[in-house]
PDB file of N, CA and C in Angstrom:
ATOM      1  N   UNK A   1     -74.337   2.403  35.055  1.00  0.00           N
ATOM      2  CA  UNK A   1     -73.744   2.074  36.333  1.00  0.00           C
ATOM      3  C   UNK A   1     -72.459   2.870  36.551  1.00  0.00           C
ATOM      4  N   UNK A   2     -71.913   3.370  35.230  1.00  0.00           N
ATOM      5  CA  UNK A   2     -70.656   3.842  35.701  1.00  0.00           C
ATOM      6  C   UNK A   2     -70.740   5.403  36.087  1.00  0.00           C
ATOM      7  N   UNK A   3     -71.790   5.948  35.773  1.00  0.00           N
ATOM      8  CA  UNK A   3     -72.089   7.107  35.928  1.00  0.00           C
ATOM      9  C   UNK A   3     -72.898   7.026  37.733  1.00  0.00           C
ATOM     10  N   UNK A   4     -73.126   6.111  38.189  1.00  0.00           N
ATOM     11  CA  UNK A   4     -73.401   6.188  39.434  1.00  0.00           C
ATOM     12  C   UNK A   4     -72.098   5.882  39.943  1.00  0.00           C
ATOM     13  N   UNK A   5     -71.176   5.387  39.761  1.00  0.00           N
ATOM     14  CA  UNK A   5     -70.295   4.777  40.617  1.00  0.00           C
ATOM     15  C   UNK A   5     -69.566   6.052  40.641  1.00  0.00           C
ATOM     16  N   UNK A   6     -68.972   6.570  39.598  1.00  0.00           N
ATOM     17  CA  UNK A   6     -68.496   7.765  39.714  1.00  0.00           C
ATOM     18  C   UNK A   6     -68.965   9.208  40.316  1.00  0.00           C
ATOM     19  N   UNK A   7     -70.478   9.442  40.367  1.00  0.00           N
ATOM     20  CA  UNK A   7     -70.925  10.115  41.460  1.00  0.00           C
ATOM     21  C   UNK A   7     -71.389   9.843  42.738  1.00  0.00           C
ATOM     22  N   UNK A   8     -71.350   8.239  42.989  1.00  0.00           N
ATOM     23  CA  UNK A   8     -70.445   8.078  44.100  1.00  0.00           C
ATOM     24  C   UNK A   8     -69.513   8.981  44.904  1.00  0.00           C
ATOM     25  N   UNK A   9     -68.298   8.179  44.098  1.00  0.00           N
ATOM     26  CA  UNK A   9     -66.964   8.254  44.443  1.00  0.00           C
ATOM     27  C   UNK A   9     -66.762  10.134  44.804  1.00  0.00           C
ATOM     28  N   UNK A  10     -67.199  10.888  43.472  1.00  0.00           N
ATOM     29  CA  UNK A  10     -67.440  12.623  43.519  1.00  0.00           C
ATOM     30  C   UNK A  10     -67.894  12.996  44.807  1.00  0.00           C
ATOM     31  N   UNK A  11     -69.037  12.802  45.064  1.00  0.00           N
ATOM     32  CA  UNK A  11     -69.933  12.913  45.784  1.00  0.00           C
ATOM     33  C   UNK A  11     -69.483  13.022  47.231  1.00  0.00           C
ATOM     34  N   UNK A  12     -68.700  11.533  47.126  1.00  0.00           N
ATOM     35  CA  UNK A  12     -68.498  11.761  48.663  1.00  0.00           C
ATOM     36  C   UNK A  12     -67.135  12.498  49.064  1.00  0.00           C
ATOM     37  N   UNK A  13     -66.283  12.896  48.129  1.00  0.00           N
ATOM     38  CA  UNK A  13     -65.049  13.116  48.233  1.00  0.00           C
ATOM     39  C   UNK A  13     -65.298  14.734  48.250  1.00  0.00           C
ATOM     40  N   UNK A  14     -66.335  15.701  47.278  1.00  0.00           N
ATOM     41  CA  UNK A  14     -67.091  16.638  47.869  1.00  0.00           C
ATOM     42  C   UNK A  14     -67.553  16.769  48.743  1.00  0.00           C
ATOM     43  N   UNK A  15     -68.481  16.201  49.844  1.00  0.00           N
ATOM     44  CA  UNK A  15     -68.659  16.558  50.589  1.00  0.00           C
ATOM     45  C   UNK A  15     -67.977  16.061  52.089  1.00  0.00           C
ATOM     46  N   UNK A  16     -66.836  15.090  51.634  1.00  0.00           N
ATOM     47  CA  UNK A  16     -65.960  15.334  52.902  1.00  0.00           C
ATOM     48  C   UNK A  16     -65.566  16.543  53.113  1.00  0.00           C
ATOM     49  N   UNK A  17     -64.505  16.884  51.576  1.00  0.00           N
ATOM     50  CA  UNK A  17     -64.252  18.593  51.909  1.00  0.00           C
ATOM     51  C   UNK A  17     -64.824  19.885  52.278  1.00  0.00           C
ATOM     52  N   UNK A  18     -66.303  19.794  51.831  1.00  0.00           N
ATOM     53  CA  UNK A  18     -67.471  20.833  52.071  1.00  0.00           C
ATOM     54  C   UNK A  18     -67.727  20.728  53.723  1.00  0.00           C
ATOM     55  N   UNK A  19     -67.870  19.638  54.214  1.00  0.00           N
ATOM     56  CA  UNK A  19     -68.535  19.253  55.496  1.00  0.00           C
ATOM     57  C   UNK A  19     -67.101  19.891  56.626  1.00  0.00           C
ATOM     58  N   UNK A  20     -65.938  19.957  56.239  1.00  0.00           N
ATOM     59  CA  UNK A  20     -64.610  20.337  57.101  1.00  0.00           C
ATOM     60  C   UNK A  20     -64.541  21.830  57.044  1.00  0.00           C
ATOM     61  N   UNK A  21     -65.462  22.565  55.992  1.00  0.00           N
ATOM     62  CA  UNK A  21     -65.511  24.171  55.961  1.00  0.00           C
ATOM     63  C   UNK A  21     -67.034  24.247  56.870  1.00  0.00           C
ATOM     64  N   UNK A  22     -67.980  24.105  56.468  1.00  0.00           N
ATOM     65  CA  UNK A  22     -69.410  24.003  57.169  1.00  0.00           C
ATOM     66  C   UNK A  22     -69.848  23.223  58.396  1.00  0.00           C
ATOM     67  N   UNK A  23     -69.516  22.066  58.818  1.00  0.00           N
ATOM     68  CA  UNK A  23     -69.748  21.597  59.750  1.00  0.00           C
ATOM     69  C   UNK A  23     -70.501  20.532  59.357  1.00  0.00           C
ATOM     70  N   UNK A  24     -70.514  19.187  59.994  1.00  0.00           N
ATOM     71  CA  UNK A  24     -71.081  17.737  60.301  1.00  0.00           C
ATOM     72  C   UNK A  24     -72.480  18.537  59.801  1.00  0.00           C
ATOM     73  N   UNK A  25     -73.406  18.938  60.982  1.00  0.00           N
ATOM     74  CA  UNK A  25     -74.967  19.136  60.869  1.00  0.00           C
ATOM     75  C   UNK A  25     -75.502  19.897  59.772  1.00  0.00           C
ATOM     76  N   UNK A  26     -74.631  20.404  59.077  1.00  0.00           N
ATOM     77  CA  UNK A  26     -74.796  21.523  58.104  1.00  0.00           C
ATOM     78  C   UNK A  26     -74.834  20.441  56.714  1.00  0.00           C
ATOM     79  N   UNK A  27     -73.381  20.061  56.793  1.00  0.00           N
ATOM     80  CA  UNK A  27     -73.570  18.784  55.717  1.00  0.00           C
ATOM     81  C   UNK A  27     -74.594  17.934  55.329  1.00  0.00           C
ATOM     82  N   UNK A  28     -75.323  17.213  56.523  1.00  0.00           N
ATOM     83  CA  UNK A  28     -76.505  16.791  56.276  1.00  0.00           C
ATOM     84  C   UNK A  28     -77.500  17.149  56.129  1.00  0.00           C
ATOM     85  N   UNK A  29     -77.842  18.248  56.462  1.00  0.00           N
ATOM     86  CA  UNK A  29     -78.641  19.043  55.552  1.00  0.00           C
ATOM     87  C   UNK A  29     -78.830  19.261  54.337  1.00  0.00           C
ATOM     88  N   UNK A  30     -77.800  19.698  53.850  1.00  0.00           N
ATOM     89  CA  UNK A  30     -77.214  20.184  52.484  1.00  0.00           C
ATOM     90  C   UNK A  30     -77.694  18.325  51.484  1.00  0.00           C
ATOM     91  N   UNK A  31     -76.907  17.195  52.559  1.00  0.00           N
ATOM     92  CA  UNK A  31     -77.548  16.092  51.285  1.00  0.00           C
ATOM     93  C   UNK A  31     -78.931  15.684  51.400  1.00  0.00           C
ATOM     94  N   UNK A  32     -79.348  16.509  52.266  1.00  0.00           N
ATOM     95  CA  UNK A  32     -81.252  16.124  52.878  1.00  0.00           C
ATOM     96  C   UNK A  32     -81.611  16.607  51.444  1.00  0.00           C
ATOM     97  N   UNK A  33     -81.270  17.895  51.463  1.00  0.00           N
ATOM     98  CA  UNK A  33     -81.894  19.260  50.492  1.00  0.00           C
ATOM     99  C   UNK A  33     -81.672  18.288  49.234  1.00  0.00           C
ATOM    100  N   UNK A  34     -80.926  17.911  49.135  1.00  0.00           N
ATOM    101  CA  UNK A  34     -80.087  17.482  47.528  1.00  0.00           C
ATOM    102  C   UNK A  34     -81.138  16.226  47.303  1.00  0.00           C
ATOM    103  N   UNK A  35     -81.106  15.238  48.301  1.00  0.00           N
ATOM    104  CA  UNK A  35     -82.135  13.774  48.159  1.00  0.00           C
ATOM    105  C   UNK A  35     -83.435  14.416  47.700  1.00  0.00           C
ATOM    106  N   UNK A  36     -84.111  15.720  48.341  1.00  0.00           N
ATOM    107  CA  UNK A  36     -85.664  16.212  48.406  1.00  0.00           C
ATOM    108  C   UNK A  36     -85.704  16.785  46.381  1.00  0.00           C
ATOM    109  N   UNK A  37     -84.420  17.384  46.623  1.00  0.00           N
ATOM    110  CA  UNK A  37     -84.622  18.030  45.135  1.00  0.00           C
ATOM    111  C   UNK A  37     -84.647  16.850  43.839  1.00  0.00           C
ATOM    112  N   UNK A  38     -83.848  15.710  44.558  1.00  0.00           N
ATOM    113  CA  UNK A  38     -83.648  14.802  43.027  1.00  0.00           C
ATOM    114  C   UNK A  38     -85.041  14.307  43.190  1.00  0.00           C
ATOM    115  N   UNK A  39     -85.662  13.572  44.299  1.00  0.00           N
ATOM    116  CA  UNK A  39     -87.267  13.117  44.415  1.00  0.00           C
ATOM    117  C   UNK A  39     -88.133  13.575  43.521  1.00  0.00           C
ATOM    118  N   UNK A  40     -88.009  15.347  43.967  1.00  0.00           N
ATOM    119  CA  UNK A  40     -89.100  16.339  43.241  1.00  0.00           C
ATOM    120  C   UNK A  40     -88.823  16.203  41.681  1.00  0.00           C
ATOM    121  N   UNK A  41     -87.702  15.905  41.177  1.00  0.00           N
ATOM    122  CA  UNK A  41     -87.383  16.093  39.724  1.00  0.00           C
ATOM    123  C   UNK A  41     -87.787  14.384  39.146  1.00  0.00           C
ATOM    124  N   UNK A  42     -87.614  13.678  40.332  1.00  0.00           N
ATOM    125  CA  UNK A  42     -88.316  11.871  39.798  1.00  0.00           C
ATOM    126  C   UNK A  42     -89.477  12.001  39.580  1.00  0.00           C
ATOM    127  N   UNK A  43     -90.037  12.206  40.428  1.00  0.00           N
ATOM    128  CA  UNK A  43     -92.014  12.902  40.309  1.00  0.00           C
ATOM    129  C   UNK A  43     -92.187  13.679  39.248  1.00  0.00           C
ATOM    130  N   UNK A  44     -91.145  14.589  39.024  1.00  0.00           N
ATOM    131  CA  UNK A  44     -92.347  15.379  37.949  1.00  0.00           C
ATOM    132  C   UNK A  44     -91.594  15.261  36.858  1.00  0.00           C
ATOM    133  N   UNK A  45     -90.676  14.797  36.435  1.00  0.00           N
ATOM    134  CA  UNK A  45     -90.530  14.337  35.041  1.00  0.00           C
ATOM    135  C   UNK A  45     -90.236  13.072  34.573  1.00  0.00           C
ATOM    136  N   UNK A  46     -89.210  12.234  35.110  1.00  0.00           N
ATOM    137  CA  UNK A  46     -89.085  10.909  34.910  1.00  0.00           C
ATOM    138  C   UNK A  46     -90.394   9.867  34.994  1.00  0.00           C
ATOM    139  N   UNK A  47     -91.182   9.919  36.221  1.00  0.00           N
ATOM    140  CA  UNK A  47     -91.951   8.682  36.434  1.00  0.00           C
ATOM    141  C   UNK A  47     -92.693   9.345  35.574  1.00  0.00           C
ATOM    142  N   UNK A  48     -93.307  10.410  34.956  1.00  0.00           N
ATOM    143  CA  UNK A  48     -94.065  10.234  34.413  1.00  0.00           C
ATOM    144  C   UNK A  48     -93.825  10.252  32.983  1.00  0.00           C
ATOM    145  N   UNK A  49     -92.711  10.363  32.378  1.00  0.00           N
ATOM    146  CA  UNK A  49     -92.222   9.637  31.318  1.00  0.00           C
ATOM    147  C   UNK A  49     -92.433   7.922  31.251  1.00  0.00           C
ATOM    148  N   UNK A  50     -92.146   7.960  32.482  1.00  0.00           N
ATOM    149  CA  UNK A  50     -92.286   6.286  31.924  1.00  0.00           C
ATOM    150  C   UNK A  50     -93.599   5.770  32.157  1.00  0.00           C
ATOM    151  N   UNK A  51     -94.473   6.880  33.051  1.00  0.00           N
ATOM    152  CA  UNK A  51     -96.273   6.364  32.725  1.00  0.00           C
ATOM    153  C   UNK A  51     -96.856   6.515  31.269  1.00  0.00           C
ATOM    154  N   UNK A  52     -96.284   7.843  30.970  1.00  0.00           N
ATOM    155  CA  UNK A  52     -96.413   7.802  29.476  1.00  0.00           C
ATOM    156  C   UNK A  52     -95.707   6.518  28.153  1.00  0.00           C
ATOM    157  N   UNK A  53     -94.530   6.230  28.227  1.00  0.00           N
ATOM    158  CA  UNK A  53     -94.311   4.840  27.856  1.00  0.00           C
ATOM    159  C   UNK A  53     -94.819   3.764  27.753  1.00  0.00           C
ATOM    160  N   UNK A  54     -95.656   3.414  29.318  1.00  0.00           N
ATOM    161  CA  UNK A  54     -96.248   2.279  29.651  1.00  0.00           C
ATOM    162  C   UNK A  54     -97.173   2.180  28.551  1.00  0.00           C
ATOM    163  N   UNK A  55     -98.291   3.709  28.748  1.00  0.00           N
ATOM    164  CA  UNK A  55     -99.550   3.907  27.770  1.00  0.00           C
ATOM    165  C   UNK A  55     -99.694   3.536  26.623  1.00  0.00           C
ATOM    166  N   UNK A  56     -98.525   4.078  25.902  1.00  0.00           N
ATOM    167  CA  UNK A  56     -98.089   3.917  24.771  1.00  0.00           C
ATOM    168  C   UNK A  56     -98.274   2.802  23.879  1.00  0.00           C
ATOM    169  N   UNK A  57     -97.979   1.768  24.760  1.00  0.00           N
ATOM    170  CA  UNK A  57     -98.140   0.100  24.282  1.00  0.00           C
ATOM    171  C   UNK A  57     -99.485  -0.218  23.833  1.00  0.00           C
TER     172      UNK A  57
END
């Protein structure tokens, strides 16, 4: 939990400053891109670590 709270806190304090060089519409993009990339990396390695786990039993 503390490792979320703290990229939190990072997170948004980055991209206040990023979003004041690039622009509002640009910003959201940029965390669209970022949400699509962590998804793609849940799918193809995590969940299926833990399908493999499940099996395991």
């Amino acid at each position: 939990m503390l490792s979320y709270d703290i990229g939190i806190g990072i997170g948004s304090l980055l991209m206040g400053c990023l979003q004041e060089s690039i622009g509002l519409p640009m910003g959201f993009a940029l965390t669209a891109i970022a949400y699509v990339i962590g998804g793609i990396v849940y799918i193809t390695y995590v969940d299926r670590y833990y399908r493999k786990l499940k099996g395991a039993r």
